[in-house]
Protein backbone atom coordinates (compact mmCIF):
# COMPACT_ATOMS: atom_id res chain seq x y z
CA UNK A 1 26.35 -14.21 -0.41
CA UNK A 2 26.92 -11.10 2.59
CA UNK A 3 27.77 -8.21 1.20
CA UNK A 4 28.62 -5.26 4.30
CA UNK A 5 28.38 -1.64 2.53
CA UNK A 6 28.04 1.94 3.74
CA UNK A 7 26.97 3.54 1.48
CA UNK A 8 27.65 7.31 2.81
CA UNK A 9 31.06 6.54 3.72
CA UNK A 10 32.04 7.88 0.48
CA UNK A 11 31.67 11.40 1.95
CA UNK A 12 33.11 10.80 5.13
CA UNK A 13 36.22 12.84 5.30
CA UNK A 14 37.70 9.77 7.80
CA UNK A 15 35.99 7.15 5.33
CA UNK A 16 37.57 4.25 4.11
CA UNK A 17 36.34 3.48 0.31
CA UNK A 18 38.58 3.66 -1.99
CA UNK A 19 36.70 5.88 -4.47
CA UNK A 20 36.46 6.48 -8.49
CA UNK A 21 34.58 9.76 -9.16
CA UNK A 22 31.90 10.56 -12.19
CA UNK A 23 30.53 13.85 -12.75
CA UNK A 24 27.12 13.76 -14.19
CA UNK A 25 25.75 17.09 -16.28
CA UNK A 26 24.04 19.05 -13.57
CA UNK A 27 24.86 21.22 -10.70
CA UNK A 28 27.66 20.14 -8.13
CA UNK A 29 27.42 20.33 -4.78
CA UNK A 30 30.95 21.82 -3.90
CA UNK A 31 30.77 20.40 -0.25
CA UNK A 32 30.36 16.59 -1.90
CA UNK A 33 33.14 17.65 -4.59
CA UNK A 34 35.74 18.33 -2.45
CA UNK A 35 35.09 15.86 -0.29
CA UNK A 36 34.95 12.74 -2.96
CA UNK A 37 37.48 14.26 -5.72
CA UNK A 38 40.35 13.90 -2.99
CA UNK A 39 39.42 10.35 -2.32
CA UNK A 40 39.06 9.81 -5.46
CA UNK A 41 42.26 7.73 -7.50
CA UNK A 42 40.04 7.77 -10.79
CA UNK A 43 37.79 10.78 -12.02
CA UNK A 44 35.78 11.59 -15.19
CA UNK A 45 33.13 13.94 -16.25
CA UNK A 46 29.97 12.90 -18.85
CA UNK A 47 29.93 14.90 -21.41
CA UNK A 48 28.15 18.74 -20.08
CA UNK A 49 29.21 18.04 -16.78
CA UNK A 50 32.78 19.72 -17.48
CA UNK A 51 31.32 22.71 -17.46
CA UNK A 52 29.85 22.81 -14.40
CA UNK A 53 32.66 21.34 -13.34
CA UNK A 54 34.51 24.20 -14.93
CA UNK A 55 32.05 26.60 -13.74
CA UNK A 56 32.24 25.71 -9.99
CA UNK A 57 36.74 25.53 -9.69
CA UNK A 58 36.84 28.40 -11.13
CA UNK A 59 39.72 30.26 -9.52
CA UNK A 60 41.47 26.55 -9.10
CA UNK A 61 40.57 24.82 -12.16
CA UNK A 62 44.28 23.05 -12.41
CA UNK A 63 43.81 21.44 -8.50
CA UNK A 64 40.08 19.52 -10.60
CA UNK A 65 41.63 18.50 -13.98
CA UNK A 66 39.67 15.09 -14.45
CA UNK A 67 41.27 12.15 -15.84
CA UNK A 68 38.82 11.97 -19.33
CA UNK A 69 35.78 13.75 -20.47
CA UNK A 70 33.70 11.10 -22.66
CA UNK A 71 30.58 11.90 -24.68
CA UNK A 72 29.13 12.68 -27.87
CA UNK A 73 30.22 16.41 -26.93
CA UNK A 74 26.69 17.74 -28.04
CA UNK A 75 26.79 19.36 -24.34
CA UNK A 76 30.24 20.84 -23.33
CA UNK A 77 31.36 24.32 -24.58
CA UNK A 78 33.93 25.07 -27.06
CA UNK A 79 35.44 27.16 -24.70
CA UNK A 80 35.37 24.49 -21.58
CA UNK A 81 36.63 21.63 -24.58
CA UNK A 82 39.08 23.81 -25.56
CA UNK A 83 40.52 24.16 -21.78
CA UNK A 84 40.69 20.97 -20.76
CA UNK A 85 42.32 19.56 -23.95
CA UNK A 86 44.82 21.89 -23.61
CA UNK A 87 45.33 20.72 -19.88
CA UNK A 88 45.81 17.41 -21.62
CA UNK A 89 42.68 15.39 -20.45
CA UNK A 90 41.90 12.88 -22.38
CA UNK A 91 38.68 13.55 -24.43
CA UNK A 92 36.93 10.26 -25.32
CA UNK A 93 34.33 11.07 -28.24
CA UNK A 94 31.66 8.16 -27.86
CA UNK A 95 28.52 8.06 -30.59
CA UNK A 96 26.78 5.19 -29.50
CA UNK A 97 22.89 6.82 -29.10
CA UNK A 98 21.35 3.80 -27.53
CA UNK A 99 23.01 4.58 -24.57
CA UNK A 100 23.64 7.56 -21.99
CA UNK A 101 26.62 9.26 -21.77
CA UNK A 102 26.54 8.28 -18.27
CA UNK A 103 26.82 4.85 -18.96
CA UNK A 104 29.35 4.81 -21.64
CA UNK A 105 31.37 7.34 -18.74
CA UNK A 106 31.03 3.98 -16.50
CA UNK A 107 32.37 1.69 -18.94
CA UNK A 108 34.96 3.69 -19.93
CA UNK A 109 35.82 3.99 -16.20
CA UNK A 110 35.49 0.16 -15.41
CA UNK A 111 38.32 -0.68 -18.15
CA UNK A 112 40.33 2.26 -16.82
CA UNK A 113 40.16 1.00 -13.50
CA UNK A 114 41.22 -2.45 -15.44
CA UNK A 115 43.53 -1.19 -17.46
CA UNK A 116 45.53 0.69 -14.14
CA UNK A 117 44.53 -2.37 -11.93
CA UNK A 118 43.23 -0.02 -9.59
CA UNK A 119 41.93 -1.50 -5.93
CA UNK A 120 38.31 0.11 -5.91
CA UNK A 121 35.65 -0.30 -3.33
CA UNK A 122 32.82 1.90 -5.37
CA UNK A 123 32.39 3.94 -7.99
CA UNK A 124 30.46 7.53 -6.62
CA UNK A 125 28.42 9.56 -9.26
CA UNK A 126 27.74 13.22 -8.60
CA UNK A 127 24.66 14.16 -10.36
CA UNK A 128 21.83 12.59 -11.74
CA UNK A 129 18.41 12.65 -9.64
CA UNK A 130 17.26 16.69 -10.03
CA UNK A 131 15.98 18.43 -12.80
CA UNK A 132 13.68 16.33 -15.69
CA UNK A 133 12.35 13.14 -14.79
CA UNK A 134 13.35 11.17 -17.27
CA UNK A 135 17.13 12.20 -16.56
CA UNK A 136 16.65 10.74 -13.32
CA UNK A 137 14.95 7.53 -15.01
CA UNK A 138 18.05 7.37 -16.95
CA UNK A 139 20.39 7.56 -14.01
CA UNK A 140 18.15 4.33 -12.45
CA UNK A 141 18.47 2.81 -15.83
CA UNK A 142 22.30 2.78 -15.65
CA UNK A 143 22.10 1.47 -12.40
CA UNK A 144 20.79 -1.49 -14.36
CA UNK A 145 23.34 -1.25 -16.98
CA UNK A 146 26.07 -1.28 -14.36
CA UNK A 147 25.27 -4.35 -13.26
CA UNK A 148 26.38 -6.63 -15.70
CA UNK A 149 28.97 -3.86 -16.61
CA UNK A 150 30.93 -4.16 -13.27
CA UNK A 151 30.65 -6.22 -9.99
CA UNK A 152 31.71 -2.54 -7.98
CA UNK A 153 28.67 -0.99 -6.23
CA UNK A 154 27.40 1.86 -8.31
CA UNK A 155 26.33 4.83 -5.53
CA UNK A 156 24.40 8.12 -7.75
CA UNK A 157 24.04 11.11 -5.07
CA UNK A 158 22.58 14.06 -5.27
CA UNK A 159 21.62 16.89 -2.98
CA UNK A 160 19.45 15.47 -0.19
CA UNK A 161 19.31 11.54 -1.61
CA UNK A 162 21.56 8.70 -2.64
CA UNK A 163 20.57 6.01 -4.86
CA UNK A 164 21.89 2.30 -5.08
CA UNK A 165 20.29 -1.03 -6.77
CA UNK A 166 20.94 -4.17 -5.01
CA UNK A 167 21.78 -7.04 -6.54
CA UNK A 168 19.23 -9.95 -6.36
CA UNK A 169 20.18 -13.58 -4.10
CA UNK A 170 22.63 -11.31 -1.73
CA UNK A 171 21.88 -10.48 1.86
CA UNK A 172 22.98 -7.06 2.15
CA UNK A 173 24.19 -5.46 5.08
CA UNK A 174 23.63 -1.98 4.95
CA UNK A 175 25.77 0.58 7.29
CA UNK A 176 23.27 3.63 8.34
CA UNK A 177 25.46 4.80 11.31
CA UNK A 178 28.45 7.42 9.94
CA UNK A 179 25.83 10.38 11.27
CA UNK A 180 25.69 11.48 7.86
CA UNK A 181 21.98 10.00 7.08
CA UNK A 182 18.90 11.68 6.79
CA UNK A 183 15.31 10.65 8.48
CA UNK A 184 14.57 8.57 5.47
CA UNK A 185 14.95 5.39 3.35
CA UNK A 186 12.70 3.76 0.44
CA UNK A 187 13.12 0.30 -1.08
CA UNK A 188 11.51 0.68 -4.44
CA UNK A 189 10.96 -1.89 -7.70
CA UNK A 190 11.81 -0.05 -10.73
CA UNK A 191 12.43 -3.13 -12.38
CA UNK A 192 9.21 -5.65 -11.53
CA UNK A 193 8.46 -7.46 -8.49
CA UNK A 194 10.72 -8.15 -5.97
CA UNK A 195 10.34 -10.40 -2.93
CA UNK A 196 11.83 -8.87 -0.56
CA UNK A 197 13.00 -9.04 3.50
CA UNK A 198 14.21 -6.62 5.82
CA UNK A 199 15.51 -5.85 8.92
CA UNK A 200 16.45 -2.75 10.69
CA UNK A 201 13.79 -0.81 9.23
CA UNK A 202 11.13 1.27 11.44
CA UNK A 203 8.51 -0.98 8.57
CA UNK A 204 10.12 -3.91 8.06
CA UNK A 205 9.53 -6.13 4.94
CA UNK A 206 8.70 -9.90 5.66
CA UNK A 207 9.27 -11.95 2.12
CA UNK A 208 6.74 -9.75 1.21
CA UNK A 209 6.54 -8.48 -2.75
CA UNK A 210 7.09 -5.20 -3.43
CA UNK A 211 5.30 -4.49 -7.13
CA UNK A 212 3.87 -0.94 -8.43
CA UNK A 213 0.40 -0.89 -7.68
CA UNK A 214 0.81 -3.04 -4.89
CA UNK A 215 3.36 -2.31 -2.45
CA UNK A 216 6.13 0.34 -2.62
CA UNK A 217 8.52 0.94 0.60
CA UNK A 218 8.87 4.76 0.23
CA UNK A 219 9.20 7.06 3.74
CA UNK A 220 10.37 4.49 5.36
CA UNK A 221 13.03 5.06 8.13
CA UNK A 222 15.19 3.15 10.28
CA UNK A 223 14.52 1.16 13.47
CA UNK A 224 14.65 3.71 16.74
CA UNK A 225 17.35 3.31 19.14
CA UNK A 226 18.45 5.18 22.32
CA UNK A 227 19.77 8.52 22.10
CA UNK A 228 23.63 8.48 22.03
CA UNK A 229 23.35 4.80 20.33
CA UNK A 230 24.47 3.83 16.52
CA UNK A 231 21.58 2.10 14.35
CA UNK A 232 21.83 -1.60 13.54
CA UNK A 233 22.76 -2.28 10.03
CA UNK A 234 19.52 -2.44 7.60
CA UNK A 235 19.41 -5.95 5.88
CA UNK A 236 17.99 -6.75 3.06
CA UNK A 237 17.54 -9.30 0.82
CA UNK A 238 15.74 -9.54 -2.76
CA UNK A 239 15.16 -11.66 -5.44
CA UNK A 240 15.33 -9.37 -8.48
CA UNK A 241 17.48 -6.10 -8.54
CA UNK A 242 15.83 -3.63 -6.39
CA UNK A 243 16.51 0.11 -6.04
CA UNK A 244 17.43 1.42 -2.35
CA UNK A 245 17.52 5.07 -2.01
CA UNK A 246 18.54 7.11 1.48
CA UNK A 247 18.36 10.65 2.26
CA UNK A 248 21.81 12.55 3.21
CA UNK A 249 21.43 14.88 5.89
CA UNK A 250 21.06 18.77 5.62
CA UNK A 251 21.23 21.16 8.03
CA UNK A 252 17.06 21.36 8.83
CA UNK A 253 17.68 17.72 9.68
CA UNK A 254 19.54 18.14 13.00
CA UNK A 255 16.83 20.17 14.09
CA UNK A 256 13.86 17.30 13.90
């Protein structure tokens, strides 16, 4: 199966996914909010991440009212609770400790998007991959969740780098041209080995198996072309789910 898939088209002002937004509980870049919560036609915060949410529209809190906060609510404020319940968002308690309040935010959102029959392309999470460790190790684990949770791609971006696991027997056909990518790209198996091949990459993987301790495609980067011409699409395909991360660019990288 071909899959085509940008996956920073999400914050292109001029892109063309149709969106649904999660806010994870850490800081917000307010660039990447604005940009995704007006795409977005579905949008929910985990749990803590209403305050920040709170924190950062301050001034314009009723233009960023989200559709449901879900959670065990061990994280949001009284005060920030209080607010958006009486701006009538839905507040979805959810106990269930085996699992994050990020995922149980995505499955929530998948039957909303059900429930609505929305047409979605992706669902974007903001948050997730700075601070502790093993947040970010949860964030990759939902990425595994999602995939038996929803057939959507599941994009988690934060500052500088977007993460995305690949389904296994696909050949994907990855979109690295909206001039929003960074110098980098890493194909890395969280989950076991994965045979894997490439194409478009400055290191290209030939059926080769990546496996911890063996081989692990991080600082990789894409094939060179001339100046003024847009990159080839990266392919890859994989065997077992396999996690593909990309840097988004900042403002030192226009200078390299």
């Amino acid at each position: 199966m071909d899959e085509e898939f940008t996956p920073l088209d999400c914050l292109l002002p001029s892109g063309t996914q149709r969106i649904c937004l999660i806010l994870l509980n850490q800081p917000i870049d307010p660039g990447f909010l604005s940009t995704l919560w007006s795409k977005a036609l579905l949008r929910a915060c985990a749990d803590g991440a209403a305050n920040h949410l709170y924190d950062i529209t301050a001034g314009h809190r009723d233009s960023f009212l989200p559709d449901y906060i879900s959670g065990d609510f061990d994280s949001i404020s009284a005060k920030v609770k209080s607010f958006y319940s009486e701006k009538r968002c839905r507040l979805i308690e959810t106990a269930d400790q085996d699992l994050t309040d990020f995922t149980k935010c995505l499955a929530i959102m998948v039957e909303e998007i059900q429930r609505r029959q929305l047409q979605v392309d992706t669902i974007v999470t903001l948050g997730g991959l700075a601070g502790r460790l093993d947040q970010t190790m949860a964030s990759v684990e939902t990425l595994y969740h999602a995939l038996s949770i929803t057939q959507l791609p599941l994009v988690v971006i934060q500052g500088s780098s977007l993460a995305l696991l690949l389904r296994p027997e696909r050949i994907y056909r990855l979109g690295v041209s909206t001039g929003l990518e960074g110098p980098w790209c890493s194909l890395i198996p969280v989950g076991g080995p994965c045979r894997t091949h490439t194409t478009g990459l400055k290191w290209n993987l030939e059926d080769q198996v990546l496996q911890f301790g063996i081989l692990v495609s991080t600082s990789n980067t894409y094939e060179p072309v001339a100046p003024g011409d847009a990159r080839k699409p990266v392919t890859v395909t994989t065997d077992r789910p396999l996690l593909w991360s990309m840097g988004i660019r900042q403002d030192s990288d226009a200078r390299e």
